[in-house]
C-alpha atoms as a PDB file:
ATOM      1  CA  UNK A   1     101.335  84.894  83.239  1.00  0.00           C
ATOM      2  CA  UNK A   2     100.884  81.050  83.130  1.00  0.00           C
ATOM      3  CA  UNK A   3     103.126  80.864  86.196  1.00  0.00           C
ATOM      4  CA  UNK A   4     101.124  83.000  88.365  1.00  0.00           C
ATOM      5  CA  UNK A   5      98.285  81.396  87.659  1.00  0.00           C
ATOM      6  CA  UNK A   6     100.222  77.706  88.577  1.00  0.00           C
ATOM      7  CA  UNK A   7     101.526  79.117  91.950  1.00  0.00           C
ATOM      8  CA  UNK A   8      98.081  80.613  92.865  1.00  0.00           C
ATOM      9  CA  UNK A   9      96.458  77.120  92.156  1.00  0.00           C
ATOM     10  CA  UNK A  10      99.062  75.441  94.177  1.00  0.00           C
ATOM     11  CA  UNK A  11      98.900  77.705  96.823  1.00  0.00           C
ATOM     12  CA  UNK A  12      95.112  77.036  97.108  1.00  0.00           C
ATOM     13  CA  UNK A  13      95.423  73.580  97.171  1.00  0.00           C
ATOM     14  CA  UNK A  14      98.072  72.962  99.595  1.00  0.00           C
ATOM     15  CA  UNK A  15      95.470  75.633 102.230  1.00  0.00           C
ATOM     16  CA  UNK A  16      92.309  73.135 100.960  1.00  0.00           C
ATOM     17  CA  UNK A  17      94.659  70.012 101.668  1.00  0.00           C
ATOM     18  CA  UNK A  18      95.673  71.370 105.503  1.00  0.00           C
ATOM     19  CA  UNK A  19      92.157  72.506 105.841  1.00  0.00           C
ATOM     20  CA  UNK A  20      90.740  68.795 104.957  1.00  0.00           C
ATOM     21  CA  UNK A  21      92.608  67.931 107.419  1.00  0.00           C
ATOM     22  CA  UNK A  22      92.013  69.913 110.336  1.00  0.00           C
ATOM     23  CA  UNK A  23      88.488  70.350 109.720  1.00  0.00           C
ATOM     24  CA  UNK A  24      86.984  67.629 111.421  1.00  0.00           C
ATOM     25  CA  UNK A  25      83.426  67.978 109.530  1.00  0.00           C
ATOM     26  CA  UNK A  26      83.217  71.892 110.466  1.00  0.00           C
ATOM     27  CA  UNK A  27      82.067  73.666 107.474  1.00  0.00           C
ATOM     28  CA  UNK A  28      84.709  76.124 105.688  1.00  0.00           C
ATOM     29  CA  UNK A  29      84.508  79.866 105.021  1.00  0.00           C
ATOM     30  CA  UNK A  30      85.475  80.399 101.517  1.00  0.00           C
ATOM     31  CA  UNK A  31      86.599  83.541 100.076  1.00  0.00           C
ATOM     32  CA  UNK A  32      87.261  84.590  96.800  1.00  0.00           C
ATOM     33  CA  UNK A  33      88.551  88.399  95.485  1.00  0.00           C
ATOM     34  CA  UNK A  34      88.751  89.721  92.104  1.00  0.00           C
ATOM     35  CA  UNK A  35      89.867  93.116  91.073  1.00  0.00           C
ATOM     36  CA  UNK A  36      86.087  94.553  91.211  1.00  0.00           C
ATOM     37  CA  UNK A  37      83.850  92.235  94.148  1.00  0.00           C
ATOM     38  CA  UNK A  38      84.624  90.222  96.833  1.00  0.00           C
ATOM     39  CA  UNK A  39      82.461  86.667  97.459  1.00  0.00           C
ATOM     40  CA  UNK A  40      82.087  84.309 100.696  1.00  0.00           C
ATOM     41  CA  UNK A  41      80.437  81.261 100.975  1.00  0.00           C
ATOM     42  CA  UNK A  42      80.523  78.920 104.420  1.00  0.00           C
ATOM     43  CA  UNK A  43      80.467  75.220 102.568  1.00  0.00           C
ATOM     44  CA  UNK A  44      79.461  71.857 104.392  1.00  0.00           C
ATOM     45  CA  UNK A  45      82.202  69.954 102.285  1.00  0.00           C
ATOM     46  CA  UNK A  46      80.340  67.037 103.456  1.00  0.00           C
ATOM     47  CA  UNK A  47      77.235  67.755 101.755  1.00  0.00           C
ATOM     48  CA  UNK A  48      78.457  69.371  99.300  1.00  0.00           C
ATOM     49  CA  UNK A  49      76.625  71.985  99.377  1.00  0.00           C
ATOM     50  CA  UNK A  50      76.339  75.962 100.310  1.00  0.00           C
ATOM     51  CA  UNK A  51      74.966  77.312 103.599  1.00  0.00           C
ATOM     52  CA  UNK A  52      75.644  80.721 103.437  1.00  0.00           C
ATOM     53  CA  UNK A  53      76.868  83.060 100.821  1.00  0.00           C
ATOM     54  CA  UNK A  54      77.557  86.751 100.342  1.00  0.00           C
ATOM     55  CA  UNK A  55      79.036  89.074  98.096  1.00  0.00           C
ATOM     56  CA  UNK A  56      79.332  92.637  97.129  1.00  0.00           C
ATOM     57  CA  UNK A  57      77.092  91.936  94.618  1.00  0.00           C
ATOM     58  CA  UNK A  58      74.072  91.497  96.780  1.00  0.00           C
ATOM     59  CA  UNK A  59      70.972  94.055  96.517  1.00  0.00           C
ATOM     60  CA  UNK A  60      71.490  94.502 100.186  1.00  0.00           C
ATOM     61  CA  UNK A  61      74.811  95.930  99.844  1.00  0.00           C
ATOM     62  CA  UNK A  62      75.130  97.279  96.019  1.00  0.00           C
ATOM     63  CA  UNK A  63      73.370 100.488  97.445  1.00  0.00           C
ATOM     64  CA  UNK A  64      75.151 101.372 100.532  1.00  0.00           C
ATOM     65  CA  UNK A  65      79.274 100.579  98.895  1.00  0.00           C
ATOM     66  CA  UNK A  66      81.081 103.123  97.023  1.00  0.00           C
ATOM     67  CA  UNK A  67      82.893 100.351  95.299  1.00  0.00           C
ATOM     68  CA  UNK A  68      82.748  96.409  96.029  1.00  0.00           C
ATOM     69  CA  UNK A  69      86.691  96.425  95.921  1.00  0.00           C
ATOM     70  CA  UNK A  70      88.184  98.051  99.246  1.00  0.00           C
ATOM     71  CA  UNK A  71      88.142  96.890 102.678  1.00  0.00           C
ATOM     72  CA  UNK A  72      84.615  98.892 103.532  1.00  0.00           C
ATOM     73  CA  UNK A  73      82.753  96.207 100.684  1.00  0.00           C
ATOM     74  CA  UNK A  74      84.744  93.130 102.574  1.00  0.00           C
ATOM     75  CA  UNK A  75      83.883  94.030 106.160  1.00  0.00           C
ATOM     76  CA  UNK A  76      80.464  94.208 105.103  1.00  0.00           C
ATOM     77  CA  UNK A  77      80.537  90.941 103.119  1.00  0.00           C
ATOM     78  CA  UNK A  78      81.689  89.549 106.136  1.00  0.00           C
ATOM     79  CA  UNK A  79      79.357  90.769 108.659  1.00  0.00           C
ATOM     80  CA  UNK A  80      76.613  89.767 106.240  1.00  0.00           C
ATOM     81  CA  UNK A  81      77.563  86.130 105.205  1.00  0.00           C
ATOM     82  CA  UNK A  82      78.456  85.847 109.485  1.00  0.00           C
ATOM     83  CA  UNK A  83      74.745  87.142 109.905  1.00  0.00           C
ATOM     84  CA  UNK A  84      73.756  84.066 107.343  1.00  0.00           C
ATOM     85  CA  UNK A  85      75.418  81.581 108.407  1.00  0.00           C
ATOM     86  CA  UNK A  86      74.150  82.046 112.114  1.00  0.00           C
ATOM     87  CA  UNK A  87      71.012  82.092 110.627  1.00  0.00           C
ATOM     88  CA  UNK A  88      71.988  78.516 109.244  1.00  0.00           C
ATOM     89  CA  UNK A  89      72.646  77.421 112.413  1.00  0.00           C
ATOM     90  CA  UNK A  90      76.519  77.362 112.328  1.00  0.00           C
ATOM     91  CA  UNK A  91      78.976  79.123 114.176  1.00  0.00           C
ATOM     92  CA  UNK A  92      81.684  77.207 113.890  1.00  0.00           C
ATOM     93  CA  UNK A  93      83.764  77.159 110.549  1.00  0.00           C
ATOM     94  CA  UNK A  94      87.284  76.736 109.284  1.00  0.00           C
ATOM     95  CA  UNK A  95      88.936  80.236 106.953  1.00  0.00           C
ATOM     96  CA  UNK A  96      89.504  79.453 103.639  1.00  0.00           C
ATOM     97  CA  UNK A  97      91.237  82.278 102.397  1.00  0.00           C
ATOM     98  CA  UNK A  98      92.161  79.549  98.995  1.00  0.00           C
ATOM     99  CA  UNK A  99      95.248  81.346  96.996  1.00  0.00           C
ATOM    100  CA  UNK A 100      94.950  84.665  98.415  1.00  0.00           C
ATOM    101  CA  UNK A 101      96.792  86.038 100.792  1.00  0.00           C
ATOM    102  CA  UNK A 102      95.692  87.104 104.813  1.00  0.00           C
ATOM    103  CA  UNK A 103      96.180  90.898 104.043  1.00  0.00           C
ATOM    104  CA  UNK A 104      93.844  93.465 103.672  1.00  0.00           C
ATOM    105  CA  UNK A 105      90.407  92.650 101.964  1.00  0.00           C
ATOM    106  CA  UNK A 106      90.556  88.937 102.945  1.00  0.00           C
ATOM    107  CA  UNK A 107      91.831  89.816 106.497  1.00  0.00           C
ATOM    108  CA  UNK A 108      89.216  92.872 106.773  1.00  0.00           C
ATOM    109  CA  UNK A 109      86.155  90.027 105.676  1.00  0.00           C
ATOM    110  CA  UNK A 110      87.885  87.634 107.951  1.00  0.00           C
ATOM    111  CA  UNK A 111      87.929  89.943 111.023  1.00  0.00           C
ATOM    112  CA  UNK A 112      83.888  91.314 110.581  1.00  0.00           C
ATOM    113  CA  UNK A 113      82.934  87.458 109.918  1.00  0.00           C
ATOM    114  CA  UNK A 114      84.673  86.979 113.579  1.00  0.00           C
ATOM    115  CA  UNK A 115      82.716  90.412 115.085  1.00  0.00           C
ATOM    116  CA  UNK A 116      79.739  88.856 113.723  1.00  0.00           C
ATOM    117  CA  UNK A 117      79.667  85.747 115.296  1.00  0.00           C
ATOM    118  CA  UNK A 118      81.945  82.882 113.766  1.00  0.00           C
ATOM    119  CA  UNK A 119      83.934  81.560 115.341  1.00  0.00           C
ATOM    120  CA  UNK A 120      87.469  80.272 113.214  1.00  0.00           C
END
């Protein structure tokens, strides 16, 4: 199990270390999954600090998902954390989709983040 943990870690930092570089100050979308919620969180790396999070944890959301692990609880993660950010002021971000890959849940909260404004 150790090496699945060691090639998830060095698959996120090899996307942080292309996304430092191509970021030119634009804040990132980060996105994490586990096996039960999914999280996002648009991050002025600059700063340090969070503009916008969301997660299907949130008392807006816990009520209307079935589950916060299928594609329904991302695209509404996604719509919602596109809806805060705006509300930030940013539209502009780079995807961090860290260790995981672009296939279903992160692609389905990638794809309502664009519907709902972002632009990446």
């Amino acid at each position: 199990m150790a090496s699945v943990s060691k090639n998830f870690m060095k698959r996120r930092d090899r996307v942080r270390r292309t996304l430092r570089k191509k970021s030119h100050g634009r804040p990132r979308l980060s996105v994490h999954r586990s096996s039960k919620h999914i999280y996002a969180q648009v991050i002025d790396d600059d700063g340090g600090r969070t503009l916008a999070a969301a997660s299907s944890l949130d008392k807006q959301l816990r009520g209307e998902l079935k589950t916060g692990a299928d594609k329904e609880a991302a695209a509404a993660v996604g719509k919602l954390v596109a809806e805060r950010a705006k509300a930030a002021g940013v539209t502009n971000v780079m995807f961090d989709r860290g260790g995981f890959l672009f296939h279903g849940r992160v692609k389905a909260l990638a794809d309502a983040a664009r519907e709902g404004g972002l632009e990446f």
